[in-house]
N, C-alpha and C. Protein backbone atom coordinates (compact mmCIF):
# COMPACT_ATOMS: atom_id res chain seq x y z
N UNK A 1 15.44 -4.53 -0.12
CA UNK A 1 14.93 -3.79 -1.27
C UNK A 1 14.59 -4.72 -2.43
N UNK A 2 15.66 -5.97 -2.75
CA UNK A 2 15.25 -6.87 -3.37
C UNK A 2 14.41 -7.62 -3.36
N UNK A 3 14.01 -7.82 -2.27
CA UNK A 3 12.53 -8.25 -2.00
C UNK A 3 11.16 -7.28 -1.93
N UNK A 4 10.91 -6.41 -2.09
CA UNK A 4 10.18 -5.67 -2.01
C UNK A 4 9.99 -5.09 -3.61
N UNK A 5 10.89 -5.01 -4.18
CA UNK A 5 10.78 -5.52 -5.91
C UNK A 5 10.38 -6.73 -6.29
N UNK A 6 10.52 -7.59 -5.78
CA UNK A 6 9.43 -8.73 -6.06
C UNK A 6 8.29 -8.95 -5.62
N UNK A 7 7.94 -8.26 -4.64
CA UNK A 7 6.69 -8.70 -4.08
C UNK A 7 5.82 -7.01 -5.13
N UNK A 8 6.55 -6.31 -5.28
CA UNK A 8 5.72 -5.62 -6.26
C UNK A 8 5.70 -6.31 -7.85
N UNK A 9 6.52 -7.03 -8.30
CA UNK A 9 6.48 -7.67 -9.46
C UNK A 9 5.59 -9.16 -9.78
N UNK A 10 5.34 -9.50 -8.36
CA UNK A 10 4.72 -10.45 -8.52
C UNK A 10 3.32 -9.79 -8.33
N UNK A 11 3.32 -9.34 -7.22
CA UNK A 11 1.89 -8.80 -7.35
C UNK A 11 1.19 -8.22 -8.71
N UNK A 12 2.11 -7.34 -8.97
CA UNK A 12 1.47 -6.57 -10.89
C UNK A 12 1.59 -7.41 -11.69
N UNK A 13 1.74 -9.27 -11.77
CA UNK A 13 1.86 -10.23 -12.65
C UNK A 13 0.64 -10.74 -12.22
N UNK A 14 -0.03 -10.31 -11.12
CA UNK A 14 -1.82 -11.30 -10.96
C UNK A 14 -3.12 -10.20 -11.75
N UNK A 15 -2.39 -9.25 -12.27
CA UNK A 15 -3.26 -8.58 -13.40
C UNK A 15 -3.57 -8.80 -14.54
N UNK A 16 -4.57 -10.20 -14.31
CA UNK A 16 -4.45 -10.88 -15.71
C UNK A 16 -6.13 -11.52 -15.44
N UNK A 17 -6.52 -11.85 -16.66
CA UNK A 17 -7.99 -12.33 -16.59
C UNK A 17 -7.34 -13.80 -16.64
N UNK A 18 -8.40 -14.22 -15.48
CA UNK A 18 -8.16 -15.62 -15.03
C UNK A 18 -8.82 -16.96 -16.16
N UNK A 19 -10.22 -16.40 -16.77
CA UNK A 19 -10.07 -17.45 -17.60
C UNK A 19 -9.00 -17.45 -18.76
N UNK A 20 -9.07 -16.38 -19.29
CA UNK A 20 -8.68 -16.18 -20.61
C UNK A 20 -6.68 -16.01 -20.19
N UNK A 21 -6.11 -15.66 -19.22
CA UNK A 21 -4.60 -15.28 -19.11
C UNK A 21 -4.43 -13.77 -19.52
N UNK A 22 -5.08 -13.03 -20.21
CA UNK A 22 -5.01 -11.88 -20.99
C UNK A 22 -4.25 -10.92 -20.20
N UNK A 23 -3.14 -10.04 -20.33
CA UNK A 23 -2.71 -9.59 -18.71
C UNK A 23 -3.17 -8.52 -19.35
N UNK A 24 -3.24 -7.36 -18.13
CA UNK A 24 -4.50 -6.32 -17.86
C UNK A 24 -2.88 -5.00 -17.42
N UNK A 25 -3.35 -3.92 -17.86
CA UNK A 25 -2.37 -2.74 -17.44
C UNK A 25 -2.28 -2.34 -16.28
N UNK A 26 -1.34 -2.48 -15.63
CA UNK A 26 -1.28 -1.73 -14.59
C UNK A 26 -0.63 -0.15 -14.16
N UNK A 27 -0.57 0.04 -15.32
CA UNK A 27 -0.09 1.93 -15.50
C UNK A 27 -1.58 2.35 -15.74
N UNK A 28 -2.61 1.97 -16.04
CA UNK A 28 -3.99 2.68 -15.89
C UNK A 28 -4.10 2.50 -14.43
N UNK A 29 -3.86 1.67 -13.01
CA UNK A 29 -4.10 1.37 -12.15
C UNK A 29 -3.24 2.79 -11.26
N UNK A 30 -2.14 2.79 -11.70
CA UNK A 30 -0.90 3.72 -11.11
C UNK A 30 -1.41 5.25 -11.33
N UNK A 31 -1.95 5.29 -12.56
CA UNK A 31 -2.44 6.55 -13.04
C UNK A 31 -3.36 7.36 -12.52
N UNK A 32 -4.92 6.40 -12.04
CA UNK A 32 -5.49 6.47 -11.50
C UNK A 32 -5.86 7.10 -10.00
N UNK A 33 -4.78 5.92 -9.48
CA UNK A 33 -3.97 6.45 -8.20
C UNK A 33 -3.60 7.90 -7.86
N UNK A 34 -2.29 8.14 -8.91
CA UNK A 34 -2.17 9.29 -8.65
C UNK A 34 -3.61 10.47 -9.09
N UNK A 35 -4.34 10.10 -9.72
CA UNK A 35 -5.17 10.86 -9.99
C UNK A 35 -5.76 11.40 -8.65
N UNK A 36 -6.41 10.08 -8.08
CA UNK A 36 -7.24 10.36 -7.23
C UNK A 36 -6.20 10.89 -5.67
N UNK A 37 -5.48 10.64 -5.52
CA UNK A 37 -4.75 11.49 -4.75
C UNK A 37 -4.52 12.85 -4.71
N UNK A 38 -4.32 13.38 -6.41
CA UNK A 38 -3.99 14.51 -6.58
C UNK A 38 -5.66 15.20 -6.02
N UNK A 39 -6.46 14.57 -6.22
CA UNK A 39 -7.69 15.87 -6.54
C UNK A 39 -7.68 15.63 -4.60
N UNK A 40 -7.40 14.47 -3.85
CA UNK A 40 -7.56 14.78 -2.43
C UNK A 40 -7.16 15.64 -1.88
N UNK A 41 -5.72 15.90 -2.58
CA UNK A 41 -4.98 17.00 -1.89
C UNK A 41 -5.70 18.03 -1.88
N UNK A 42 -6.64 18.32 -3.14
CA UNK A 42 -7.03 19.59 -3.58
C UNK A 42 -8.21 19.61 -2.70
N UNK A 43 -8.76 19.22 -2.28
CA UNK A 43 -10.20 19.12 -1.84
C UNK A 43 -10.07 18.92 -0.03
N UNK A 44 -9.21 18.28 0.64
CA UNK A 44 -8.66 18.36 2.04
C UNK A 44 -7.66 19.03 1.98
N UNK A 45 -7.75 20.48 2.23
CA UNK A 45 -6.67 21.16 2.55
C UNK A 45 -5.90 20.89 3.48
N UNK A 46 -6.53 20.10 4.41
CA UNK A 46 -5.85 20.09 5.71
C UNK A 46 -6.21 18.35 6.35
N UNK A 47 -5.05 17.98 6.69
CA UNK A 47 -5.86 16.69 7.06
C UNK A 47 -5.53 16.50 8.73
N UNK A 48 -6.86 16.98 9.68
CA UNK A 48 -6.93 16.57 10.95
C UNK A 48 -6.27 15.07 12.06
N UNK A 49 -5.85 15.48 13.04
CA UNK A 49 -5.05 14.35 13.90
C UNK A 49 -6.09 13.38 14.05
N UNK A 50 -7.42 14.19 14.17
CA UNK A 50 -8.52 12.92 14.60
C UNK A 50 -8.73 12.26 13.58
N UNK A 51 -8.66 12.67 12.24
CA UNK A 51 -9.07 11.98 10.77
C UNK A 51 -7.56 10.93 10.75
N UNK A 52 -6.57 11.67 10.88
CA UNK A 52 -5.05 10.71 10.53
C UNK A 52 -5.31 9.10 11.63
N UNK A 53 -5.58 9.89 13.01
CA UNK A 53 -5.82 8.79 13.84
C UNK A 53 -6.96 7.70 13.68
N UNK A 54 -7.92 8.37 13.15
CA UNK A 54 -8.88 6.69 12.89
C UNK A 54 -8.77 5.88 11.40
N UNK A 55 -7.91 6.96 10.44
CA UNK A 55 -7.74 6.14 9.47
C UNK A 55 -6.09 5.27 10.21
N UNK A 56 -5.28 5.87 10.56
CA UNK A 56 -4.39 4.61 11.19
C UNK A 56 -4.90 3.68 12.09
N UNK A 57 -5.74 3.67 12.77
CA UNK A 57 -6.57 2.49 13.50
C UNK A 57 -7.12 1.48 12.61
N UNK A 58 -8.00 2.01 11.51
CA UNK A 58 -8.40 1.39 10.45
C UNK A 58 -7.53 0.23 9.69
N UNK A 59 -6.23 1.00 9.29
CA UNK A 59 -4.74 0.35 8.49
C UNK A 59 -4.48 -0.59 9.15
N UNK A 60 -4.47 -0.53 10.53
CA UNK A 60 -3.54 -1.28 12.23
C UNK A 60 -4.66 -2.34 11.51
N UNK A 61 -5.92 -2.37 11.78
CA UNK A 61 -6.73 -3.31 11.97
C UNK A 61 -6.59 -4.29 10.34
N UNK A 62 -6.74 -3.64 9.45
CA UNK A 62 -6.80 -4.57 8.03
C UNK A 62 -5.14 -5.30 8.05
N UNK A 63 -3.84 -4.27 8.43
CA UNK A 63 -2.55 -5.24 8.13
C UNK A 63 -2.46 -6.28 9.88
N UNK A 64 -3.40 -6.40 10.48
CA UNK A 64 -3.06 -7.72 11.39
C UNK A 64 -4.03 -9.07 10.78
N UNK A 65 -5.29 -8.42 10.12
CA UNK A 65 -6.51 -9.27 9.20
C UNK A 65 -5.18 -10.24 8.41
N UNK A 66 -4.75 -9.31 7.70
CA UNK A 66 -4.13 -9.77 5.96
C UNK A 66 -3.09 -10.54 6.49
N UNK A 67 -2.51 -10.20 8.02
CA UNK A 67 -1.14 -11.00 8.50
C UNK A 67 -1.71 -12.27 8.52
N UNK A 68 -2.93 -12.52 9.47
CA UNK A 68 -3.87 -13.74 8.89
C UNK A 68 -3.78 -14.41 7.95
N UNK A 69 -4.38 -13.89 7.05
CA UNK A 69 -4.68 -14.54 5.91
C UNK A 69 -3.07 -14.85 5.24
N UNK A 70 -2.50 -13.86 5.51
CA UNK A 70 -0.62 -14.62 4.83
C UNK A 70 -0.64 -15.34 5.41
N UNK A 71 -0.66 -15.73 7.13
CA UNK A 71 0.03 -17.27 7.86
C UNK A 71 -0.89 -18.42 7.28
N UNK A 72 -2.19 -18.02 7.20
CA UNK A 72 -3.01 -19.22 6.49
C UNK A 72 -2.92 -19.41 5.27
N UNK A 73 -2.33 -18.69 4.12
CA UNK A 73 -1.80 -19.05 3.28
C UNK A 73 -0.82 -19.60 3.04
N UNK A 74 0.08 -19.41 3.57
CA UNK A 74 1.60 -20.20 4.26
C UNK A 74 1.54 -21.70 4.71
N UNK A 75 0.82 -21.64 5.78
CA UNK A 75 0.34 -22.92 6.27
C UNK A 75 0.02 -24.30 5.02
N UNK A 76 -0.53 -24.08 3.96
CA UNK A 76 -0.87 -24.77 3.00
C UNK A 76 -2.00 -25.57 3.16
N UNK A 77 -2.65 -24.96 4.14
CA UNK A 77 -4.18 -25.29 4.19
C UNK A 77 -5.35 -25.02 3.06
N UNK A 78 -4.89 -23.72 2.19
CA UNK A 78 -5.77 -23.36 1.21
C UNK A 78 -5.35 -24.10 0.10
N UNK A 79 -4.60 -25.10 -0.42
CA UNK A 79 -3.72 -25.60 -1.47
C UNK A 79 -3.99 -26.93 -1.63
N UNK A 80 -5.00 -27.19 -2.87
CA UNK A 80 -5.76 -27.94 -3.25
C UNK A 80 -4.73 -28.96 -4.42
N UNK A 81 -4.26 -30.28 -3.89
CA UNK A 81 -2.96 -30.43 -4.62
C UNK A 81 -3.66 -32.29 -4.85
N UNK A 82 -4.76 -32.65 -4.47
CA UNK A 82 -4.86 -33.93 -5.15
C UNK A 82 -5.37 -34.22 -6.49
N UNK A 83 -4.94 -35.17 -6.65
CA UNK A 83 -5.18 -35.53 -8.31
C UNK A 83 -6.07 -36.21 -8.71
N UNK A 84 -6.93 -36.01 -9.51
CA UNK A 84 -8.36 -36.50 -10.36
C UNK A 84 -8.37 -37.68 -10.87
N UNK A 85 -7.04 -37.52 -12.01
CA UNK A 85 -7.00 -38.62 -12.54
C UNK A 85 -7.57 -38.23 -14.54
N UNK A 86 -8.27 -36.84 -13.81
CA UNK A 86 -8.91 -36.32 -15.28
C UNK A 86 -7.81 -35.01 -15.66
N UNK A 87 -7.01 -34.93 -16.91
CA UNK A 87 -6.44 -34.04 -17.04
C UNK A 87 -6.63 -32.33 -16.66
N UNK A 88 -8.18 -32.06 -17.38
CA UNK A 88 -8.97 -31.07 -17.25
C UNK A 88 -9.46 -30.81 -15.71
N UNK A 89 -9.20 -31.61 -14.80
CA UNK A 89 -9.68 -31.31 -13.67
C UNK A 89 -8.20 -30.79 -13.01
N UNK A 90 -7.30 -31.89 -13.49
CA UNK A 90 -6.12 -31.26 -12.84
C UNK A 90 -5.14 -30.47 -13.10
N UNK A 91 -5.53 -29.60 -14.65
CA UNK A 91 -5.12 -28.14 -15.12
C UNK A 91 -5.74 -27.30 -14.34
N UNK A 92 -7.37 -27.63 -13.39
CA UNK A 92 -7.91 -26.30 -12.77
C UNK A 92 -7.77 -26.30 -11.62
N UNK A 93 -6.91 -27.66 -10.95
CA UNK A 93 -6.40 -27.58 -9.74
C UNK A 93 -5.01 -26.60 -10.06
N UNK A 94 -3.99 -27.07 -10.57
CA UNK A 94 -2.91 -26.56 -10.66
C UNK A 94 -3.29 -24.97 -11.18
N UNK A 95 -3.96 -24.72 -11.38
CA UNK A 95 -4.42 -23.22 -11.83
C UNK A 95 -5.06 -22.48 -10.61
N UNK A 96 -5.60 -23.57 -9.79
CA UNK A 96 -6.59 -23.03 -8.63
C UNK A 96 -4.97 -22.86 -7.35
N UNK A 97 -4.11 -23.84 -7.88
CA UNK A 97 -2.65 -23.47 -6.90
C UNK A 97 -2.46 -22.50 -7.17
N UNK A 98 -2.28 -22.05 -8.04
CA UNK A 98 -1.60 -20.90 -8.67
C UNK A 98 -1.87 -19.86 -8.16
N UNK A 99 -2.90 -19.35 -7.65
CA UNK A 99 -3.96 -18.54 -7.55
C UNK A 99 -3.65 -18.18 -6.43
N UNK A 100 -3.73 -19.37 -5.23
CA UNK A 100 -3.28 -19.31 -4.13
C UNK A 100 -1.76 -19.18 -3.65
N UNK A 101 -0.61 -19.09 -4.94
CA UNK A 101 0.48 -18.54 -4.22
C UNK A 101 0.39 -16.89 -4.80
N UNK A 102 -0.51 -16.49 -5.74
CA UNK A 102 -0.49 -15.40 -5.97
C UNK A 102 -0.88 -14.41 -4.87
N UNK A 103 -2.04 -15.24 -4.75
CA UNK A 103 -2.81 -14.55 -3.11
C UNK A 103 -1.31 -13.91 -2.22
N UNK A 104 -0.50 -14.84 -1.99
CA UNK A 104 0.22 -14.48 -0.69
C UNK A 104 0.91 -12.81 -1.16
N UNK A 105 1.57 -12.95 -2.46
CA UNK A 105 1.92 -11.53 -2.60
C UNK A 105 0.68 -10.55 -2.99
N UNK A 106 -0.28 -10.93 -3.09
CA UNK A 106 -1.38 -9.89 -2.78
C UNK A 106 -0.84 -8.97 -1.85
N UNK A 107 -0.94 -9.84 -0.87
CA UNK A 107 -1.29 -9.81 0.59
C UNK A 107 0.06 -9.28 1.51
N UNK A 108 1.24 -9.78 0.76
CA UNK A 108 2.06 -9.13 0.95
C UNK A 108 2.39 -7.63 0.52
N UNK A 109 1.84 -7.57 -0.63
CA UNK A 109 2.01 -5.67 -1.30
C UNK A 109 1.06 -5.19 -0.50
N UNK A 110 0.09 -5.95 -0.09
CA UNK A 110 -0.74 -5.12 0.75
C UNK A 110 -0.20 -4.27 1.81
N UNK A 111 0.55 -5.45 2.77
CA UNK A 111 1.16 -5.00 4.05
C UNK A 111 2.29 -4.25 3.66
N UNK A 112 3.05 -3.75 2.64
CA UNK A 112 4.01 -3.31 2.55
C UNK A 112 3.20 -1.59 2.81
N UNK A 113 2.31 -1.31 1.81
CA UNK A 113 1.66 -0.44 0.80
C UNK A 113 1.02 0.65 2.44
N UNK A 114 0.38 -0.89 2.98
CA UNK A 114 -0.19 -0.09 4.38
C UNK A 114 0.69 0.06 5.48
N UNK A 115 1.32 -0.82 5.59
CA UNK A 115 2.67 0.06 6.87
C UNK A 115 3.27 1.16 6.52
N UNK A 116 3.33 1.36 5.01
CA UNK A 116 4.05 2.49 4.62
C UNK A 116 3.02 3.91 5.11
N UNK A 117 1.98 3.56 4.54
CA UNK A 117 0.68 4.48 4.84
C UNK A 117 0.63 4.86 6.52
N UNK A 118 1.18 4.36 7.44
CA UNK A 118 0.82 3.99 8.58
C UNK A 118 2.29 4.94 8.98
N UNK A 119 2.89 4.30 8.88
CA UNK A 119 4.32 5.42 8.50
C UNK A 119 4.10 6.78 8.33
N UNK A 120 3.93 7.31 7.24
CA UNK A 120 3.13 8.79 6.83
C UNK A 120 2.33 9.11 7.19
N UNK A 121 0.84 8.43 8.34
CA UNK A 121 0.13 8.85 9.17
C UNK A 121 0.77 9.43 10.17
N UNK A 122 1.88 9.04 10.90
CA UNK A 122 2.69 8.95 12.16
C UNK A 122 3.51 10.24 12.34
N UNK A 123 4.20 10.24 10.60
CA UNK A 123 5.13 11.57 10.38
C UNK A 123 4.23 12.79 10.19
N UNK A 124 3.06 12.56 9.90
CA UNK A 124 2.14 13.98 9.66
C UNK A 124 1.72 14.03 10.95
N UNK A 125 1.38 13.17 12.08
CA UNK A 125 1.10 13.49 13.50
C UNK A 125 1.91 14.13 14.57
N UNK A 126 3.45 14.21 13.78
CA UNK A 126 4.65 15.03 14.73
C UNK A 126 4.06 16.08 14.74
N UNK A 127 4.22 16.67 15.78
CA UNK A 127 3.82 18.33 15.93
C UNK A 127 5.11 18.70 15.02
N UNK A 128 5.07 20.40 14.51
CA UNK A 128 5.79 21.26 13.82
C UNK A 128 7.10 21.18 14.20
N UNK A 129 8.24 20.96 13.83
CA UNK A 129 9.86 21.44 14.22
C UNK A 129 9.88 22.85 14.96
N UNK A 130 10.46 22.35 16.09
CA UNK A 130 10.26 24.31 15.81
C UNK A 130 12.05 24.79 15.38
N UNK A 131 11.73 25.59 14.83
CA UNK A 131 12.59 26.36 13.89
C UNK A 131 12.63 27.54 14.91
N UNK A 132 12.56 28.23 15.92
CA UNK A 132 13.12 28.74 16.52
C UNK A 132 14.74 29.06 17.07
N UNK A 133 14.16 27.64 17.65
CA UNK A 133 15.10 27.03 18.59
C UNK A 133 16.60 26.98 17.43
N UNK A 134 16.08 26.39 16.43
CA UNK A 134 17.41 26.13 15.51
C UNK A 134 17.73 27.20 15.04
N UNK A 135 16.90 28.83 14.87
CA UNK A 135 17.51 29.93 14.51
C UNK A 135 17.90 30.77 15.47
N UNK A 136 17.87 30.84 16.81
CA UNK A 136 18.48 30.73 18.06
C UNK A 136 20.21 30.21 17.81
N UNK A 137 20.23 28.72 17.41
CA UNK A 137 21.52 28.09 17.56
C UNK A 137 22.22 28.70 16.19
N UNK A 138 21.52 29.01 15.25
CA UNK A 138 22.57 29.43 13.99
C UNK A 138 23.20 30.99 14.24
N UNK A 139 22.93 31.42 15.29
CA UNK A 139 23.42 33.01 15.75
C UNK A 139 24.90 32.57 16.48
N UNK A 140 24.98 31.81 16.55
CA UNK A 140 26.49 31.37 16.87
C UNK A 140 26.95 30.42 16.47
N UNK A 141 26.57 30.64 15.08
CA UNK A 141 27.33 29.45 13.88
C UNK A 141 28.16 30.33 13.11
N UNK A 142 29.08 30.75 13.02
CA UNK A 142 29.21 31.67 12.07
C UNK A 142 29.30 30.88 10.49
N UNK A 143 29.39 29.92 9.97
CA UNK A 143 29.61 29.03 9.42
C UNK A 143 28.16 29.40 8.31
N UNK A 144 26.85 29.20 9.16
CA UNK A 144 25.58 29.80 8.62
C UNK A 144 25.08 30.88 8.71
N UNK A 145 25.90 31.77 9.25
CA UNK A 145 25.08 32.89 9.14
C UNK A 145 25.61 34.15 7.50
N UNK A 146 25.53 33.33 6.66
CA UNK A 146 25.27 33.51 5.14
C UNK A 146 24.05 34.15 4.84
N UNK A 147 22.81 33.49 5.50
CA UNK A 147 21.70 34.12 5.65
C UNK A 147 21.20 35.06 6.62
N UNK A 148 19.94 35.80 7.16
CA UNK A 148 19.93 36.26 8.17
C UNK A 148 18.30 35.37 8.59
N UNK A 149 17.76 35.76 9.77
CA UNK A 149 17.03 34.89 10.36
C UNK A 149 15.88 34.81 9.51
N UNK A 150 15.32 36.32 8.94
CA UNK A 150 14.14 36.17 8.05
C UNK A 150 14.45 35.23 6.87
N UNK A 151 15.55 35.27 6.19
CA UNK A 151 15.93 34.45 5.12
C UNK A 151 16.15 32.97 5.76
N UNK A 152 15.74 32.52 6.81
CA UNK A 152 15.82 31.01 7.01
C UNK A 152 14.74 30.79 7.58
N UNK A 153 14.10 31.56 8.08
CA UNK A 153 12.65 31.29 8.03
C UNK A 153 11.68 31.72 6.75
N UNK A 154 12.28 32.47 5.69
CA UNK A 154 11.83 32.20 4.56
C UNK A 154 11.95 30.83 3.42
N UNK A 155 12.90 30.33 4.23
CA UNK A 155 13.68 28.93 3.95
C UNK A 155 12.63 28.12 4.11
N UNK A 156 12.61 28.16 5.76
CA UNK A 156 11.32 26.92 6.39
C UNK A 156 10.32 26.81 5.87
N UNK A 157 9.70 27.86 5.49
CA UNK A 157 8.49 28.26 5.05
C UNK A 157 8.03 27.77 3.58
N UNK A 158 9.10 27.89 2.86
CA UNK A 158 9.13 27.41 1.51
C UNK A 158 8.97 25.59 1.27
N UNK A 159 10.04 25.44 2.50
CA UNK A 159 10.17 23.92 2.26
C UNK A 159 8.94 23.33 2.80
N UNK A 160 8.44 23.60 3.95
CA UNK A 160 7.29 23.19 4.40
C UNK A 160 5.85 22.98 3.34
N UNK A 161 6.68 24.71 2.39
CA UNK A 161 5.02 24.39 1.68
C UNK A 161 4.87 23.76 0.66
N UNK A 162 6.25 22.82 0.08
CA UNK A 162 6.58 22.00 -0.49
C UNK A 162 6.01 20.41 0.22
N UNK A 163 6.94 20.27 1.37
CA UNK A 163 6.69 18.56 2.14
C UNK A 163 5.04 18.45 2.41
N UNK A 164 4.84 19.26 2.77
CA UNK A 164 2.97 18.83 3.46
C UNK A 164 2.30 18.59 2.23
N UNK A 165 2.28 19.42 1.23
CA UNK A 165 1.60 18.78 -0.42
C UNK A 165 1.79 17.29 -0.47
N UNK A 166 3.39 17.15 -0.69
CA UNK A 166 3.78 15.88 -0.66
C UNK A 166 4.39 14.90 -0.07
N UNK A 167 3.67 15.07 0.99
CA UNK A 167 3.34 13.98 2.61
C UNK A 167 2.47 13.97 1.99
N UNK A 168 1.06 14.95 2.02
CA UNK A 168 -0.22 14.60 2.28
C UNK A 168 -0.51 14.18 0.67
N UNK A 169 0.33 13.92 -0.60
CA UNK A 169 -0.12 13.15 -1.57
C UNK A 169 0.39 11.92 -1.29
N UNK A 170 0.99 11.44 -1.07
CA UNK A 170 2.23 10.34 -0.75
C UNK A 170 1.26 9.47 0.22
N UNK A 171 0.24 10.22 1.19
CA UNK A 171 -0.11 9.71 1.97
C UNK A 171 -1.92 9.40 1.15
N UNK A 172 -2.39 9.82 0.76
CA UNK A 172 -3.57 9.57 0.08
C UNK A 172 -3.32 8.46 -0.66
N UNK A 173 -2.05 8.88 -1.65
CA UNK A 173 -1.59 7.29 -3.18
C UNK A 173 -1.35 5.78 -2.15
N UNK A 174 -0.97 5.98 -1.04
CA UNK A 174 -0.77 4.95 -0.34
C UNK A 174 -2.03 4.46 0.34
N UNK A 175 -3.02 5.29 0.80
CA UNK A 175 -3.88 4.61 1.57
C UNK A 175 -4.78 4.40 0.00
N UNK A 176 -5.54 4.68 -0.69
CA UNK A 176 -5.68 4.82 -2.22
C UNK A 176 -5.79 3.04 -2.31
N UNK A 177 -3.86 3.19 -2.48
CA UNK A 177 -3.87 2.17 -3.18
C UNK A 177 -3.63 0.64 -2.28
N UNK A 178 -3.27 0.84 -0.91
CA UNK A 178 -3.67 -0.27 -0.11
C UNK A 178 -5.58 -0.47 0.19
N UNK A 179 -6.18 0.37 0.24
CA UNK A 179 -7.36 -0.27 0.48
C UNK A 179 -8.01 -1.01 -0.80
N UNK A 180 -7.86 -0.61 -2.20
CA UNK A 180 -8.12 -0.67 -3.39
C UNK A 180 -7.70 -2.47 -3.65
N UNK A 181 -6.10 -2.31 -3.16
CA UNK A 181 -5.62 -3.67 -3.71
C UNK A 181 -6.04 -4.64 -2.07
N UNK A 182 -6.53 -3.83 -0.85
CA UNK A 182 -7.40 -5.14 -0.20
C UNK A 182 -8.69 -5.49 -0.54
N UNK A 183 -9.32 -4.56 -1.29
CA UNK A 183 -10.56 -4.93 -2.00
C UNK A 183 -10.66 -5.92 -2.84
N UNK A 184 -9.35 -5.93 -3.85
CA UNK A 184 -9.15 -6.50 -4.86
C UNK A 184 -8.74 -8.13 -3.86
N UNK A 185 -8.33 -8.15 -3.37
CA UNK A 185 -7.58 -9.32 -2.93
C UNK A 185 -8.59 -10.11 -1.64
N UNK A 186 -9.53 -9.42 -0.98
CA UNK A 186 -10.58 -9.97 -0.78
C UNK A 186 -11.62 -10.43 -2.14
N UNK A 187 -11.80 -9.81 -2.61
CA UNK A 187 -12.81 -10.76 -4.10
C UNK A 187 -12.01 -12.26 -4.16
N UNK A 188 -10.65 -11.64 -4.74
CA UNK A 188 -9.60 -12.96 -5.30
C UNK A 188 -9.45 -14.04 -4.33
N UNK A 189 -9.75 -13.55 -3.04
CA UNK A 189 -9.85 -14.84 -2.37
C UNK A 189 -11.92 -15.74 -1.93
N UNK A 190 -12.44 -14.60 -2.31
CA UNK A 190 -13.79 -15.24 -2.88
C UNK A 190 -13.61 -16.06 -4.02
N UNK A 191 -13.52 -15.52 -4.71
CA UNK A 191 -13.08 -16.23 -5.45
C UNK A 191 -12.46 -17.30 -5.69
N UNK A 192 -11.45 -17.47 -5.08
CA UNK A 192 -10.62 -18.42 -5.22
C UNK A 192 -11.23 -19.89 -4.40
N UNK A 193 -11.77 -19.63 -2.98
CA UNK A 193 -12.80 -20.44 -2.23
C UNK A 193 -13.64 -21.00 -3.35
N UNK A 194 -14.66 -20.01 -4.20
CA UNK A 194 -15.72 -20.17 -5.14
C UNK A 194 -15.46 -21.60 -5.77
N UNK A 195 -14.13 -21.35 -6.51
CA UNK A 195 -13.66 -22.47 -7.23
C UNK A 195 -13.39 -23.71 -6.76
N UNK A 196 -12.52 -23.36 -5.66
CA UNK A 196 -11.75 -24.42 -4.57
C UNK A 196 -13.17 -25.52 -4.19
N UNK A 197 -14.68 -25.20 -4.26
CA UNK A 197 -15.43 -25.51 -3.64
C UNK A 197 -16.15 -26.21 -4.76
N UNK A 198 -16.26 -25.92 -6.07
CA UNK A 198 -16.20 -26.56 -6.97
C UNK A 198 -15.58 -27.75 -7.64
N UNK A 199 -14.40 -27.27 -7.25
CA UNK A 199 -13.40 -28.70 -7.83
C UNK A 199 -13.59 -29.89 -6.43
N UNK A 200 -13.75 -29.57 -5.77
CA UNK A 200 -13.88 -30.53 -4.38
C UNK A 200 -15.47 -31.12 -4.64
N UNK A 201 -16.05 -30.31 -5.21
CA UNK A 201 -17.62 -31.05 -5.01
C UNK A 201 -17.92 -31.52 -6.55
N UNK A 202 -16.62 -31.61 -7.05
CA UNK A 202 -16.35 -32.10 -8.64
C UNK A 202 -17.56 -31.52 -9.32
């Protein structure tokens, strides 16, 4: 868990304008999020096995990409560490490092953000509980039978129409916000090349 607080803390610390340092909000980013989740819910009433299944194919395919790009970031192949000799050249190396250990927790909140998503694809693909069967077994509980069967299937019914809202928001804010921050983190590594290719060709 302690790690997974850092890799969200580091990640919301690369919200900053790169020339200037200026750091940038990330509660407009969160906000957003939930925004656009909320109006999904409203607008897909229902979200299909065939829709859950090719957006988890989709997820499968970008968190083995990004596993990539973490081992090659790891590796220290992208990590531009010789020295100029010119101060100013070697503030925009050490800045252009920088960049590149930020990348890795990109890339790491990424994979957290989308396995989780991938997760909540999986749990919305269980077929229904059946609640039969379990109001069947509470007829010789005497322990539960406080209620009677309509009152625990008025139970189910309630709770259900509670969890599927929020599965199916939980599950939008997550895919939302993993594809958003692989967008973001593909540029940043354009980027980051952009430069890398600069300081090398002085």
């Amino acid at each position: 868990m302690s790690n997974f607080r850092k890799i969200v803390r580091e990640h919301n610390a690369t919200y900053y304008d790169y020339d200037t340092n200026k750091r940038q909000s990330v509660l407009r980013r969160y906000l957003l999020v939930a925004f656009a989740s909320g109006a999904l819910v409203v607008v897909f009433s229902a979200i299909s096995g065939e829709t859950l299944g090719a957006l988890l194919t989709v997820q499968s395919i970008l968190i083995g990409f990004s596993f990539s790009v973490m081992f090659f970031l790891m590796s220290g192949s992208v990590t531009t560490s010789e020295k100029t000799g010119s101060i100013e050249a070697d503030l925009k190396v050490e800045k252009l490092n920088k960049l590149s250990r930020e990348l890795f927790y990109n890339v790491s909140y990424f994979n957290v953000v989308a396995i989780f998503s991938v997760f909540l694809s999986l749990l919305m693909l269980l077929p229904d509980p059946d609640t039969g069967s379990f109001l069947a077994w509470t007829d010789g509980q005497a322990y539960l039978n406080f209620w009677t069967q309509a009152e625990w299937q008025e139970t189910f019914k309630t709770i259900g129409g509670f969890l599927t809202p929020l599965l199916e928001f939980l599950f939008f804010a997550s895919l939302v916000e993993s594809l958003s921050t692989f967008a973001r983190t593909v540029g940043r590594v354009s980027f980051y090349f952009e430069r890398r290719l600069k300081i090398e060709n002085g």
